[in-house]
C-alpha atoms as a PDB file:
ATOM      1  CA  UNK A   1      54.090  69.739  92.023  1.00  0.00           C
ATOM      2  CA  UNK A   2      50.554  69.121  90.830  1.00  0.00           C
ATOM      3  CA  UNK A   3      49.338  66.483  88.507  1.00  0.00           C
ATOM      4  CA  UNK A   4      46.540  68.763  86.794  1.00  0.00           C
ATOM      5  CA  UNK A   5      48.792  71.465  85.515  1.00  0.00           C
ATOM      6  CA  UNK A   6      51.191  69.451  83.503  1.00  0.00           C
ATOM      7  CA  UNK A   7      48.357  67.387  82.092  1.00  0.00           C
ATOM      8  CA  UNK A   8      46.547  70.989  81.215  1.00  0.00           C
ATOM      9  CA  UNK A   9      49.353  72.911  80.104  1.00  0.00           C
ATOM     10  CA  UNK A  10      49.528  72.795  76.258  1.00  0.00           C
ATOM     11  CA  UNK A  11      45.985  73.020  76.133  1.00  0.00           C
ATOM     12  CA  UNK A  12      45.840  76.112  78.644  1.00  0.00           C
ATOM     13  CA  UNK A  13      48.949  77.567  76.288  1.00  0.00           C
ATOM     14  CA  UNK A  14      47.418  76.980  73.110  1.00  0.00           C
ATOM     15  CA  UNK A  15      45.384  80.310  72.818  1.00  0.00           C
ATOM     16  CA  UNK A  16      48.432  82.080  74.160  1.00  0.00           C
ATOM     17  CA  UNK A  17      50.944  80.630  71.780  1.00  0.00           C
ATOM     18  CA  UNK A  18      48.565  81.809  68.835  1.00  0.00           C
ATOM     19  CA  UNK A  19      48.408  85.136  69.976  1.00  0.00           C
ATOM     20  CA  UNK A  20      52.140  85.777  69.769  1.00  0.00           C
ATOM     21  CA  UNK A  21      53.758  83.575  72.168  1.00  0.00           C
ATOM     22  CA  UNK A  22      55.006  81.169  69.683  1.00  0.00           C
ATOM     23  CA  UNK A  23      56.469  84.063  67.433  1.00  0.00           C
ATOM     24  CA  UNK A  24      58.310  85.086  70.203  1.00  0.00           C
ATOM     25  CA  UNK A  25      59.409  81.799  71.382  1.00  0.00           C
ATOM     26  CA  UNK A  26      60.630  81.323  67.800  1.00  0.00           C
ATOM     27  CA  UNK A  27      62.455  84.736  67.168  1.00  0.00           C
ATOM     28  CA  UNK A  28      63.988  84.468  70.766  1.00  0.00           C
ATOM     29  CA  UNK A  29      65.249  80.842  70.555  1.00  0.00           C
ATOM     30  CA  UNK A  30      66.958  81.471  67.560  1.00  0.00           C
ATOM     31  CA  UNK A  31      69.316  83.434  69.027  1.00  0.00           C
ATOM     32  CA  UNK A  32      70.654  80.171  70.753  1.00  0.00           C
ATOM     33  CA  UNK A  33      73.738  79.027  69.503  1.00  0.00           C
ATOM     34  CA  UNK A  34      76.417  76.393  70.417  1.00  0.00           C
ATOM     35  CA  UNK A  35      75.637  74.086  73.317  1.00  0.00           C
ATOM     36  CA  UNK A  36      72.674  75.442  75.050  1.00  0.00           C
ATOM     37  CA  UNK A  37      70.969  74.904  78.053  1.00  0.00           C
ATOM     38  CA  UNK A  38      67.404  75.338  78.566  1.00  0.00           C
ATOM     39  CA  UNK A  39      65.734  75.385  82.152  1.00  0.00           C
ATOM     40  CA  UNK A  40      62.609  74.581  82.435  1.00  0.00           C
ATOM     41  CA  UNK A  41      61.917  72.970  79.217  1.00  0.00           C
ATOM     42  CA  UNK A  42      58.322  71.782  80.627  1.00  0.00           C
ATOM     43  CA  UNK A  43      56.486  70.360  77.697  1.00  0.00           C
ATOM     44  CA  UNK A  44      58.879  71.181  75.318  1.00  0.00           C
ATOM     45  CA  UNK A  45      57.521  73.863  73.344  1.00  0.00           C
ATOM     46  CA  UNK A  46      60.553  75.513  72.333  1.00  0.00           C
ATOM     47  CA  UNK A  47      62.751  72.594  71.025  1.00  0.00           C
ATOM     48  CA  UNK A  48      61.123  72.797  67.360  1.00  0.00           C
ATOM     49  CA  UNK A  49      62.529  76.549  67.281  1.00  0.00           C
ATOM     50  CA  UNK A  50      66.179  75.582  67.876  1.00  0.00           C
ATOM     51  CA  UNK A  51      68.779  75.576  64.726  1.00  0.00           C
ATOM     52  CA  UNK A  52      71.725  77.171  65.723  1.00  0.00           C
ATOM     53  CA  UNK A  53      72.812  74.615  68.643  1.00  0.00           C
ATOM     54  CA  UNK A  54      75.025  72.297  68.591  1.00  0.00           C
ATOM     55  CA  UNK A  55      73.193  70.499  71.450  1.00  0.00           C
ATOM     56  CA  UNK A  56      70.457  71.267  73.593  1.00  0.00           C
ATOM     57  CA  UNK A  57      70.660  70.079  77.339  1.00  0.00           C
ATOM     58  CA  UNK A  58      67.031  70.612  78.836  1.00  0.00           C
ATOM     59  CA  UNK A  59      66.113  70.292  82.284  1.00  0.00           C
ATOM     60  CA  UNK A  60      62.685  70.065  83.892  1.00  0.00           C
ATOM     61  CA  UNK A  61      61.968  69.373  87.693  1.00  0.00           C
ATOM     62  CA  UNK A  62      58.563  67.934  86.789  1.00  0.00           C
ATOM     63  CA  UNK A  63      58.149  64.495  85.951  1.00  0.00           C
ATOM     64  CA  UNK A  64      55.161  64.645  84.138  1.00  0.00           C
ATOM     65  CA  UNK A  65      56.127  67.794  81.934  1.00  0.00           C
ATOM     66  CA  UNK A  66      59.184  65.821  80.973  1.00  0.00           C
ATOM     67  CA  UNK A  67      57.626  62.673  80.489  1.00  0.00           C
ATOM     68  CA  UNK A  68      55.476  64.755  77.424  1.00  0.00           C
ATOM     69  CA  UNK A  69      58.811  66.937  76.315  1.00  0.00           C
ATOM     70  CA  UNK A  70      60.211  63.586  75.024  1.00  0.00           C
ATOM     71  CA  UNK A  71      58.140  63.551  72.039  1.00  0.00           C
ATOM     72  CA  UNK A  72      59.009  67.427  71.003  1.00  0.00           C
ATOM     73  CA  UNK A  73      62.776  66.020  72.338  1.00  0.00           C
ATOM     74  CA  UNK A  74      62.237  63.510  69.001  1.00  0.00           C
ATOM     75  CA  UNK A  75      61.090  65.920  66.630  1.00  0.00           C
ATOM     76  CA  UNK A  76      63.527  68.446  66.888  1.00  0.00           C
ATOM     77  CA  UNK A  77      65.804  70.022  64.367  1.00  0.00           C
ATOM     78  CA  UNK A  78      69.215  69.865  66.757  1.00  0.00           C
ATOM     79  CA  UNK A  79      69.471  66.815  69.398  1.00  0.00           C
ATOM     80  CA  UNK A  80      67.957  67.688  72.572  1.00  0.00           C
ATOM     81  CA  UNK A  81      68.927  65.676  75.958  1.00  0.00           C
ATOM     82  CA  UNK A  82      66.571  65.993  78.406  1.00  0.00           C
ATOM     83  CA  UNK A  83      67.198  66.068  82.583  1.00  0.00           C
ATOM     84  CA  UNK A  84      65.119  65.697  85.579  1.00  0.00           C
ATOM     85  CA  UNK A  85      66.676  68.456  87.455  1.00  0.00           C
ATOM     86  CA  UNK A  86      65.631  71.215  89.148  1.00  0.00           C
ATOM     87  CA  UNK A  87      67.418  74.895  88.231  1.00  0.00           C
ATOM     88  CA  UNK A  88      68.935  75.432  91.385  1.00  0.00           C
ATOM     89  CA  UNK A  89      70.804  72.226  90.795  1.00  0.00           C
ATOM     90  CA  UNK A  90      72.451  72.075  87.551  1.00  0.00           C
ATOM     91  CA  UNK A  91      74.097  68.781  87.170  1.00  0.00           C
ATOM     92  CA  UNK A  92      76.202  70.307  84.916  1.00  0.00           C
ATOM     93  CA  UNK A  93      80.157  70.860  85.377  1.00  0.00           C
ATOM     94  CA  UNK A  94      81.442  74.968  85.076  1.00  0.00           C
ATOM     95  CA  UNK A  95      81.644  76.601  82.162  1.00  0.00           C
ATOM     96  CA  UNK A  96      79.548  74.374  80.155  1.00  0.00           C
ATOM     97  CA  UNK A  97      77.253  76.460  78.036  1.00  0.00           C
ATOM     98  CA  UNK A  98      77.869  78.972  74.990  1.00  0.00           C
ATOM     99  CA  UNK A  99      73.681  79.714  75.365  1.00  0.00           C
ATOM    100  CA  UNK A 100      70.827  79.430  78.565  1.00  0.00           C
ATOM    101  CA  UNK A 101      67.573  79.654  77.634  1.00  0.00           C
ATOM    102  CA  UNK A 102      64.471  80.098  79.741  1.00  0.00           C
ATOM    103  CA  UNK A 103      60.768  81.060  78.663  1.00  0.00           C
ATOM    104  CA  UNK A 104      57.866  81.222  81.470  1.00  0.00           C
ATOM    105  CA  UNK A 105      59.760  78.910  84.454  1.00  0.00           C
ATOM    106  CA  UNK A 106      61.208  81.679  86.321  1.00  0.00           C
ATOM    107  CA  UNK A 107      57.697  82.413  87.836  1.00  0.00           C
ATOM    108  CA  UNK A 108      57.945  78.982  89.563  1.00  0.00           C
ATOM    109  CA  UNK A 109      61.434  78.037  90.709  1.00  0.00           C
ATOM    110  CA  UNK A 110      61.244  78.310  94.558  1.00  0.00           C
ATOM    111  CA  UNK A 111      64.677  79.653  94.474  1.00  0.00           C
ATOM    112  CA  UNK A 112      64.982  81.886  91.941  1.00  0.00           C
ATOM    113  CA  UNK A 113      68.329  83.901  92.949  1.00  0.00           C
ATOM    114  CA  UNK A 114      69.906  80.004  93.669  1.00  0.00           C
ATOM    115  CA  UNK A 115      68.720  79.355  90.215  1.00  0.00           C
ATOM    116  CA  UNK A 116      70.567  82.669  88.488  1.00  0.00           C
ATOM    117  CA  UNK A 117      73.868  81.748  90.252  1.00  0.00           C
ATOM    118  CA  UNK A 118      73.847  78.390  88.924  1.00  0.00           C
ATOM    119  CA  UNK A 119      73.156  79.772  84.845  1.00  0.00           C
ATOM    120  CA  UNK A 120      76.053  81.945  85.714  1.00  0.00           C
ATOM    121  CA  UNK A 121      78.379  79.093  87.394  1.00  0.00           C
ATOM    122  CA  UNK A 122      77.681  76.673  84.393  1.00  0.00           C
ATOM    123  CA  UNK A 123      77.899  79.499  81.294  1.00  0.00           C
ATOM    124  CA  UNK A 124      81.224  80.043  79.564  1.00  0.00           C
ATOM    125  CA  UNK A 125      82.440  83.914  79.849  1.00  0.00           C
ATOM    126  CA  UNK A 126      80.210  85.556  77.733  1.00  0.00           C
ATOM    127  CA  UNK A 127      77.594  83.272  77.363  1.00  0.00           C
ATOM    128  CA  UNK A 128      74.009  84.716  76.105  1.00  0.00           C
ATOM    129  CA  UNK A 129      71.141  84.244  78.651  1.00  0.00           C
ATOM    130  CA  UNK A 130      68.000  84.385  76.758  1.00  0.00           C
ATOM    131  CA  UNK A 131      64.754  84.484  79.074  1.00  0.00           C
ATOM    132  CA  UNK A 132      61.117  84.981  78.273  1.00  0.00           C
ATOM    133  CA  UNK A 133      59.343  85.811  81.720  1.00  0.00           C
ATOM    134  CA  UNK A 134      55.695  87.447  82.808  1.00  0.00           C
ATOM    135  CA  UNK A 135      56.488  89.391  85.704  1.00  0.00           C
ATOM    136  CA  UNK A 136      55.332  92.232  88.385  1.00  0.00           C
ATOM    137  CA  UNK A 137      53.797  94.920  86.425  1.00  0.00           C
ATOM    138  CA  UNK A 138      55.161  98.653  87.172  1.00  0.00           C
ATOM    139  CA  UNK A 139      51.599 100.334  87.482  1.00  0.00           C
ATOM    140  CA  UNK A 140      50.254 100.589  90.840  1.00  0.00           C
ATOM    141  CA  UNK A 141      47.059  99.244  90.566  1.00  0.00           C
ATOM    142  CA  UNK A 142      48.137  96.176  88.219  1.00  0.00           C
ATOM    143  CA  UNK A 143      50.889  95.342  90.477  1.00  0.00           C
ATOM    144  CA  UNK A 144      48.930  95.210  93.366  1.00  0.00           C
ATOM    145  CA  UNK A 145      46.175  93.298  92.007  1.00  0.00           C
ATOM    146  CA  UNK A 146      49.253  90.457  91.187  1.00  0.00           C
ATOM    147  CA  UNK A 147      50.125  91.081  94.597  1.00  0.00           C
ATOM    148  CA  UNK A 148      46.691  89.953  96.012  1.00  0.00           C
ATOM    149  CA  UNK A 149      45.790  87.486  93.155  1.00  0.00           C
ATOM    150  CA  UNK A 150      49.377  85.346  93.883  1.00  0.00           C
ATOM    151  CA  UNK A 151      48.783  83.047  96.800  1.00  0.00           C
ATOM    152  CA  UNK A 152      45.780  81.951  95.047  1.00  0.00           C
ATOM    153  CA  UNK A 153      47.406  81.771  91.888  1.00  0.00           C
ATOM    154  CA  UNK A 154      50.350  80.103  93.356  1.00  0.00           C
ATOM    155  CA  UNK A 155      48.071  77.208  94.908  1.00  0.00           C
ATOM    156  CA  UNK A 156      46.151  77.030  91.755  1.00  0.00           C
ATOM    157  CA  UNK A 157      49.442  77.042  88.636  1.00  0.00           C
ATOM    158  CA  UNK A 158      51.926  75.136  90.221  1.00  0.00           C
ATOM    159  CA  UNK A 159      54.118  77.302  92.152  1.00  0.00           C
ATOM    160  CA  UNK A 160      53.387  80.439  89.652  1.00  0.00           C
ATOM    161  CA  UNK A 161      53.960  83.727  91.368  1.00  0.00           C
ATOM    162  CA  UNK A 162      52.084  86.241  89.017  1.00  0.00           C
ATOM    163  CA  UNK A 163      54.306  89.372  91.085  1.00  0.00           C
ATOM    164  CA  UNK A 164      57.951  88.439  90.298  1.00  0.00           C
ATOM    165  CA  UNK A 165      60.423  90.775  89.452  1.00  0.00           C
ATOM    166  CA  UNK A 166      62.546  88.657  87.479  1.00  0.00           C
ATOM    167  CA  UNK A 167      64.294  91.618  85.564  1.00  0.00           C
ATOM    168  CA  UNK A 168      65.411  93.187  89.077  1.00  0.00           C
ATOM    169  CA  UNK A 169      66.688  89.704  90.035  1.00  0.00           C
ATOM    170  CA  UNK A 170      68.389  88.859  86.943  1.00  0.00           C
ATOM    171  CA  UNK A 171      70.322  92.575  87.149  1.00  0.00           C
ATOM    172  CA  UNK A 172      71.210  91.686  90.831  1.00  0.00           C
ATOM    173  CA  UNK A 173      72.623  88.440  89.784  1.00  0.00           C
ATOM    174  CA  UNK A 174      75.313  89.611  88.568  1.00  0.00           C
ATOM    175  CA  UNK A 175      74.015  88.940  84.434  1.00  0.00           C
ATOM    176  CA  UNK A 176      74.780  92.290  82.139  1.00  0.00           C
ATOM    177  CA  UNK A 177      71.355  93.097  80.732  1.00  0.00           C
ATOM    178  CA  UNK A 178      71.812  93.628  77.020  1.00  0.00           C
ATOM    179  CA  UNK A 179      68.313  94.176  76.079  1.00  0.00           C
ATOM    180  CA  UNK A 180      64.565  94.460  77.247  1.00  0.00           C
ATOM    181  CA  UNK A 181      61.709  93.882  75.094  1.00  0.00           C
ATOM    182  CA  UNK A 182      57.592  94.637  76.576  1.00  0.00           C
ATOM    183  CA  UNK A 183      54.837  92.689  75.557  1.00  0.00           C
ATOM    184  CA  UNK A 184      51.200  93.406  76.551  1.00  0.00           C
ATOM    185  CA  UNK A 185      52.141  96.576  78.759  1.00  0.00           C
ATOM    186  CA  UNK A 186      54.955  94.834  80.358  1.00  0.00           C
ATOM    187  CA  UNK A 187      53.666  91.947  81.533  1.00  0.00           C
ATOM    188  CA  UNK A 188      55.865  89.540  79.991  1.00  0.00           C
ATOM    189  CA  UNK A 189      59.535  90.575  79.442  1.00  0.00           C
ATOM    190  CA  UNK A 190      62.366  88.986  76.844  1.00  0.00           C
ATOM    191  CA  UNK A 191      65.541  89.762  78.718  1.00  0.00           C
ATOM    192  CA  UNK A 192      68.629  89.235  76.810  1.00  0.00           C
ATOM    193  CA  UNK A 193      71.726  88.968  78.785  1.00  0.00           C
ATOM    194  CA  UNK A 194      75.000  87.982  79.050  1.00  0.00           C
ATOM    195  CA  UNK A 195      77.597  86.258  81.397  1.00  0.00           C
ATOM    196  CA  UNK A 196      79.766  88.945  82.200  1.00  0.00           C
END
């Protein structure tokens, strides 16, 4: 993990998150309901959108992200305990969760089938998995150019791979796919699942 990218992150975000990220941050989160996990919290961007949880267990691997999540952690509507854990180790016990959220961390867990099996061991039967992901586009010449732009990208974004196919792993993990909503001709996904 870098020290320039969660430094850089908000800022880098910012034009994103006025373009439409934040409305769909907003609209997806609150869907969460109950005790909720979130992986990946990073900075914290989402906690201000939560209203329906009971609590909010958040987990982020990076030390620096979390270190500037605790002030979002603070303002938030619902209390919000945060974790330096990494998604392929919950530290949670089974059957924990009525809701998992996840919005642009699935690009960077190392282990991202580990990380899937782990939602599903700590989710209560019938849990909701809400995820907001950019991932491997289906046209051949944007896919490709993700393929080639990666390792670069990889080295440069902390672990980012611009080519995953998170909906193809989240429908071989085992999740029932409820729902799949494009943005910006299907590079960035809101998959809406559920622990079956």
């Amino acid at each position: 993990m870098g020290t320039w990218f969660p430094k850089f992150y908000d800022p880098l975000m910012k034009p994103l998150e006025k373009m439409g990220f934040d409305k769909v941050r907003k609209e997806l989160i609150a869907k969460a309901e109950g005790r909720v996990l979130e992986v990946g919290s990073g900075t914290g961007a989402n906690f201000r959108h939560y209203r329906k949880a009971v609590e909010v267990d958040a987990t982020e691997p990076n030390p620096l992200m979390l270190k500037q999540s605790i002030k979002q952690a603070e303002k938030s509507y619902v209390p919000v305990v945060l974790y330096p854990a990494k998604a392929e180790e919950l530290p949670f016990p089974d059957k924990t969760f009525d809701t998992v959220t996840a919005t642009l961390v699935f690009c960077t867990i190392p282990e991202p089938e580990k990380a899937l099996q782990e939602i599903r061991r700590v989710c209560k039967q019938g849990a909701k998995i809400l995820l907001f992901e950019h991932v491997r586009m289906n046209g051949k010449l944007a896919g490709k150019t993700q393929d080639l732009l990666t390792p670069i990208w990889k080295k440069a974004f902390d672990g980012c791979h611009l080519n995953r196919n998170t909906l193809e792993l989240v429908k071989r993990s085992g999740l029932i796919v409820l729902d799949v909503t494009s943005y910006s001709g299907g590079l960035f996904l809101v998959i809406e699942c559920v622990n079956g």
